[in-house]
C-alpha atoms as a PDB file:
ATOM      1  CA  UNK A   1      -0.950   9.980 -27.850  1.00  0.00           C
ATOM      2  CA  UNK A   2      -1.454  12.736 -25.274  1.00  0.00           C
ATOM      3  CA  UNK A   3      -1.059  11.618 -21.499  1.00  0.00           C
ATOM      4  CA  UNK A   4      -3.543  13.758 -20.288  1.00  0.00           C
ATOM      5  CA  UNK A   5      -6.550  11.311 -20.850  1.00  0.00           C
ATOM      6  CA  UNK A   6      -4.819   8.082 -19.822  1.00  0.00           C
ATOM      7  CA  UNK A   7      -3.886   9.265 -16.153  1.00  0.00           C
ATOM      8  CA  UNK A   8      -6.808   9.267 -14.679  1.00  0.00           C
ATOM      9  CA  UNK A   9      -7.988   5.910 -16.570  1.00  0.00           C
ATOM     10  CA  UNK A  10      -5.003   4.881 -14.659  1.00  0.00           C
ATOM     11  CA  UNK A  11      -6.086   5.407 -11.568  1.00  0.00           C
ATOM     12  CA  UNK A  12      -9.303   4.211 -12.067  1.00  0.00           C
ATOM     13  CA  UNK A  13      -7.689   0.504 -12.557  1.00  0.00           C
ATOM     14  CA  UNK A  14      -5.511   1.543  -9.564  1.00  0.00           C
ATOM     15  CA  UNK A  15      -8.407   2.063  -7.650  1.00  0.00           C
ATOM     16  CA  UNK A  16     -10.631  -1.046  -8.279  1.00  0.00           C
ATOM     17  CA  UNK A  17      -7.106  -3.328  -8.110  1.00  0.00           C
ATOM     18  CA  UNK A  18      -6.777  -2.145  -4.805  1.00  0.00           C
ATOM     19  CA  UNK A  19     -10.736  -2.578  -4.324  1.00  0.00           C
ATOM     20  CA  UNK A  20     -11.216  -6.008  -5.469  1.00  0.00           C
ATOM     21  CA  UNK A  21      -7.259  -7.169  -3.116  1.00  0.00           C
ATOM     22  CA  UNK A  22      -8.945  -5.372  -0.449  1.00  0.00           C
ATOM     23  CA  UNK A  23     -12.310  -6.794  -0.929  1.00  0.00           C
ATOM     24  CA  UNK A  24     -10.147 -10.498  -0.998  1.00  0.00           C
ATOM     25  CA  UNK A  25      -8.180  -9.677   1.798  1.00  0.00           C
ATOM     26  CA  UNK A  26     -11.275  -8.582   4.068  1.00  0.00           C
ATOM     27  CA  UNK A  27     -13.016 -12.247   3.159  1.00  0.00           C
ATOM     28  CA  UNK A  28     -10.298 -14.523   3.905  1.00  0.00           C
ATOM     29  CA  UNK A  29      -8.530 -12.694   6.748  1.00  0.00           C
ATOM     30  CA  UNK A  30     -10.223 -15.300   9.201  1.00  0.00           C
ATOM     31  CA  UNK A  31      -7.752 -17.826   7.794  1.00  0.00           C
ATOM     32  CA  UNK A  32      -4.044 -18.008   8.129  1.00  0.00           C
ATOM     33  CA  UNK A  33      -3.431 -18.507   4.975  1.00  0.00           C
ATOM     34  CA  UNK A  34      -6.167 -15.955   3.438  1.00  0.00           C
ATOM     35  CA  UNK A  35      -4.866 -13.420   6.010  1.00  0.00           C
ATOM     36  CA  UNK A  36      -0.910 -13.825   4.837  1.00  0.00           C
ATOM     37  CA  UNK A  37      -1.492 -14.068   0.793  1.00  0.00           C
ATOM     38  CA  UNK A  38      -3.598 -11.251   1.462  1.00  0.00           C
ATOM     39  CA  UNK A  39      -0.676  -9.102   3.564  1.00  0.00           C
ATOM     40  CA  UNK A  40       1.270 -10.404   0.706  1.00  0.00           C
ATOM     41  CA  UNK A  41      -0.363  -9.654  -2.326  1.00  0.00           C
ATOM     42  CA  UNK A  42      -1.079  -6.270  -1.169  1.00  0.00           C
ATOM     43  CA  UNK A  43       2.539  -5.650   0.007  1.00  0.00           C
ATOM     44  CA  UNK A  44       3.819  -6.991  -3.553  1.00  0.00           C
ATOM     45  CA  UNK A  45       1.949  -4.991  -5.301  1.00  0.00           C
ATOM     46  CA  UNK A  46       2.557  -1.755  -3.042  1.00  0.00           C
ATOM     47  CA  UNK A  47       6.319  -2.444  -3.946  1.00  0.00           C
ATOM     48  CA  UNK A  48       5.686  -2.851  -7.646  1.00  0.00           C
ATOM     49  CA  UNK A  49       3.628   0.142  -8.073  1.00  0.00           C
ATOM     50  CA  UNK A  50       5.682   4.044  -8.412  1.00  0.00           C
ATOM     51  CA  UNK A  51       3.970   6.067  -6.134  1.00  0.00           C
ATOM     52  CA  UNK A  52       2.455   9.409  -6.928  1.00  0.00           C
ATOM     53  CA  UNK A  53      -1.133  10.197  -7.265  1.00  0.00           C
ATOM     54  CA  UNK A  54      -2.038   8.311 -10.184  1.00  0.00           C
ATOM     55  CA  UNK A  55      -1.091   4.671  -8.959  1.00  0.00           C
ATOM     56  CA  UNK A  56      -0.211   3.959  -5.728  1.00  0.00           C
ATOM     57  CA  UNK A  57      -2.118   6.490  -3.609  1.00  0.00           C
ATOM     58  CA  UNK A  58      -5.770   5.324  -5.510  1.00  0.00           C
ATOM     59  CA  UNK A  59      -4.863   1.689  -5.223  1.00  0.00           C
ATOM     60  CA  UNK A  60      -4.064   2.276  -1.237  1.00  0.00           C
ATOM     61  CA  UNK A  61      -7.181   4.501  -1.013  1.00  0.00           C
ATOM     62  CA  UNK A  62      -9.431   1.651  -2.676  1.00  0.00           C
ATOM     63  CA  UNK A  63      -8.286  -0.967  -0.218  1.00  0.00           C
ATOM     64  CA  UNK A  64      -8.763   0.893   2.600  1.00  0.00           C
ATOM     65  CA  UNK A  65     -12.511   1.798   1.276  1.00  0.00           C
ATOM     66  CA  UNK A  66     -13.080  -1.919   1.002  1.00  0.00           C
ATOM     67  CA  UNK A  67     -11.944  -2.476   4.649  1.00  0.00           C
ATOM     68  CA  UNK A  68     -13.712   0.706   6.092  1.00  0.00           C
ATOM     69  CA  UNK A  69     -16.981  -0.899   4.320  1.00  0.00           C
ATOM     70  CA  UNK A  70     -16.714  -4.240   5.687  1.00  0.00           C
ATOM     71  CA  UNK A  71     -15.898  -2.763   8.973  1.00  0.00           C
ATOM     72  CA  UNK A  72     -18.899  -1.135   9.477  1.00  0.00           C
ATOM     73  CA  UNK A  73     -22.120  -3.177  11.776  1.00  0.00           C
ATOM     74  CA  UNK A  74     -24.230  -5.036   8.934  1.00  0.00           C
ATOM     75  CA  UNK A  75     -27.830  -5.132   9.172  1.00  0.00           C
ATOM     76  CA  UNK A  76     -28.262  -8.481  11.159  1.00  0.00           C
ATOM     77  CA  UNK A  77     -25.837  -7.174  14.001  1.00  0.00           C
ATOM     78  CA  UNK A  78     -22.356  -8.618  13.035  1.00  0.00           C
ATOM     79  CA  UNK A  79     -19.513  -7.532  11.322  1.00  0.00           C
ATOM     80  CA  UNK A  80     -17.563  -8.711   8.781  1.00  0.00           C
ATOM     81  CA  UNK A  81     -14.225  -8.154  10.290  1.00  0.00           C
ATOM     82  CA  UNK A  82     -13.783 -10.002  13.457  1.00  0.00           C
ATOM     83  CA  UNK A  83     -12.571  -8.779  16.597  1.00  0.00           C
ATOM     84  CA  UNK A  84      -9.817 -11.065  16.790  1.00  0.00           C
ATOM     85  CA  UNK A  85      -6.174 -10.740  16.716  1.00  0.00           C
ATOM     86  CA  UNK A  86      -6.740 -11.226  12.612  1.00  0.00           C
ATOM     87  CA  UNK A  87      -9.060  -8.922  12.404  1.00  0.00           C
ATOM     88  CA  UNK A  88      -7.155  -6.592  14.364  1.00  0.00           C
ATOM     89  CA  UNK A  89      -3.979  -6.978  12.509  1.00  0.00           C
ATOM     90  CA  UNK A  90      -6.153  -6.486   9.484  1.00  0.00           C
ATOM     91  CA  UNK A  91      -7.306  -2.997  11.101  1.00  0.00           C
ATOM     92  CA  UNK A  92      -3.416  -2.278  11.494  1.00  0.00           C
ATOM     93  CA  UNK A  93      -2.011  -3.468   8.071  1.00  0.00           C
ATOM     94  CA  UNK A  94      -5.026  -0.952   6.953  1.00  0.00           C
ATOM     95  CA  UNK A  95      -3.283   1.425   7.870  1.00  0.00           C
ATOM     96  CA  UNK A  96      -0.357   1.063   6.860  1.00  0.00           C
ATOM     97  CA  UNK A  97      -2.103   0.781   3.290  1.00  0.00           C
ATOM     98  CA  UNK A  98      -3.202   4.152   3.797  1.00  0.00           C
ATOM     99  CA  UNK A  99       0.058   5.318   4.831  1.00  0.00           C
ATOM    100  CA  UNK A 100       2.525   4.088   2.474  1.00  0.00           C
ATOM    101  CA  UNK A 101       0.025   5.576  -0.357  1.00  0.00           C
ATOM    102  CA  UNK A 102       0.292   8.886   0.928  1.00  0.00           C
ATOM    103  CA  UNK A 103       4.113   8.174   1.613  1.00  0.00           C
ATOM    104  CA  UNK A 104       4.382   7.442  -1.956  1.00  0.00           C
ATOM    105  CA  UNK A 105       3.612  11.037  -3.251  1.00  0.00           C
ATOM    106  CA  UNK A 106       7.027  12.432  -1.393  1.00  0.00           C
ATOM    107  CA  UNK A 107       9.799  12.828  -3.736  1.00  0.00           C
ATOM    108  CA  UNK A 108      12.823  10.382  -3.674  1.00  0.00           C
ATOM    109  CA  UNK A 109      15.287  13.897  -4.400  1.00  0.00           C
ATOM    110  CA  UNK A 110      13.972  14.494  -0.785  1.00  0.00           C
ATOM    111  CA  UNK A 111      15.397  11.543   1.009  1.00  0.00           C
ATOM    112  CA  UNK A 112      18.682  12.319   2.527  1.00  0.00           C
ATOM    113  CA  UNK A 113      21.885  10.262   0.259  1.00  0.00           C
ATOM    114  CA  UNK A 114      22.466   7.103   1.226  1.00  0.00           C
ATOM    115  CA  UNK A 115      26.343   6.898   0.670  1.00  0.00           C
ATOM    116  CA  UNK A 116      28.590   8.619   3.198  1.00  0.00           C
ATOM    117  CA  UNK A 117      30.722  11.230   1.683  1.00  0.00           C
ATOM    118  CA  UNK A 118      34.637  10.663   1.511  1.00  0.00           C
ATOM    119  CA  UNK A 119      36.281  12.534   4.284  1.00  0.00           C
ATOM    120  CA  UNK A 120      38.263  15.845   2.909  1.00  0.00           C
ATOM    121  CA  UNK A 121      41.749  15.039   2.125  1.00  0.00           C
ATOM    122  CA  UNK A 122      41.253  11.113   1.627  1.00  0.00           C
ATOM    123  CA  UNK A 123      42.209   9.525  -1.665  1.00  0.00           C
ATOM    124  CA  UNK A 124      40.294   6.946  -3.565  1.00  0.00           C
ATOM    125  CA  UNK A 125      43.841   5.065  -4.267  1.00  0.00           C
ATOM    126  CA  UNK A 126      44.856   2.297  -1.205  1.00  0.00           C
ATOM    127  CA  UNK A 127      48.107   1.385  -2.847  1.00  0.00           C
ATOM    128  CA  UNK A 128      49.478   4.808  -1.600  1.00  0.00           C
END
């Protein structure tokens, strides 16, 4: 089975998962409780997902399309997300969304080493 057709089928699901938390997130972020499983389900699944432009970059750029829809003035003169501090910390954890997607398609081989080097001359022995 080639990969070639699969990828972007990939990030088709990536795209409507991250739709359909968003959409979730966006409709219960008046309540405590709707506001953190929605912080958390989105941050869990951030985690779980490899970045790169196939997963987590669509999935972050379909939940922030959710929340830039619902943030726009409906027809009747209100808005969907409320300008509260839940709806602003909504507005914030957006973009964070949006920012760990894009911070997904850097390389790990970039990041500097995590483990100090041994100092020249030191020996991996203690006994002496």
């Amino acid at each position: 089975m080639r990969a070639g057709p699969v990828r972007p089928l990939v990030a088709l699901a990536c795209l409507l998962l991250g739709a359909g938390v968003g959409l979730a997130t966006v409709l219960l972020h008046g309540y405590g409780w709707g506001l953190g499983l929605g912080i958390a389900a989105t941050t869990a699944t951030l985690v779980a997902l490899p970045g790169g432009w196939w997963r987590r970059l669509p999935f972050a750029l379909g939940w922030t399309a959710m929340l830039g829809v619902a943030s726009v003035q409906r027809p009747e003169g209100d808005y969907v997300v409320s300008s509260d501090a839940s709806g602003y910390l909504l507005l914030a954890f957006g973009a964070v969304v949006l920012a760990s997607g894009f911070l997904g398609l850097l390389s790990r081989s970039a990041a500097p080493s995590a483990a100090p080097s041994a100092a020249p001359g030191a020996t991996e022995n203690a006994d002496g």
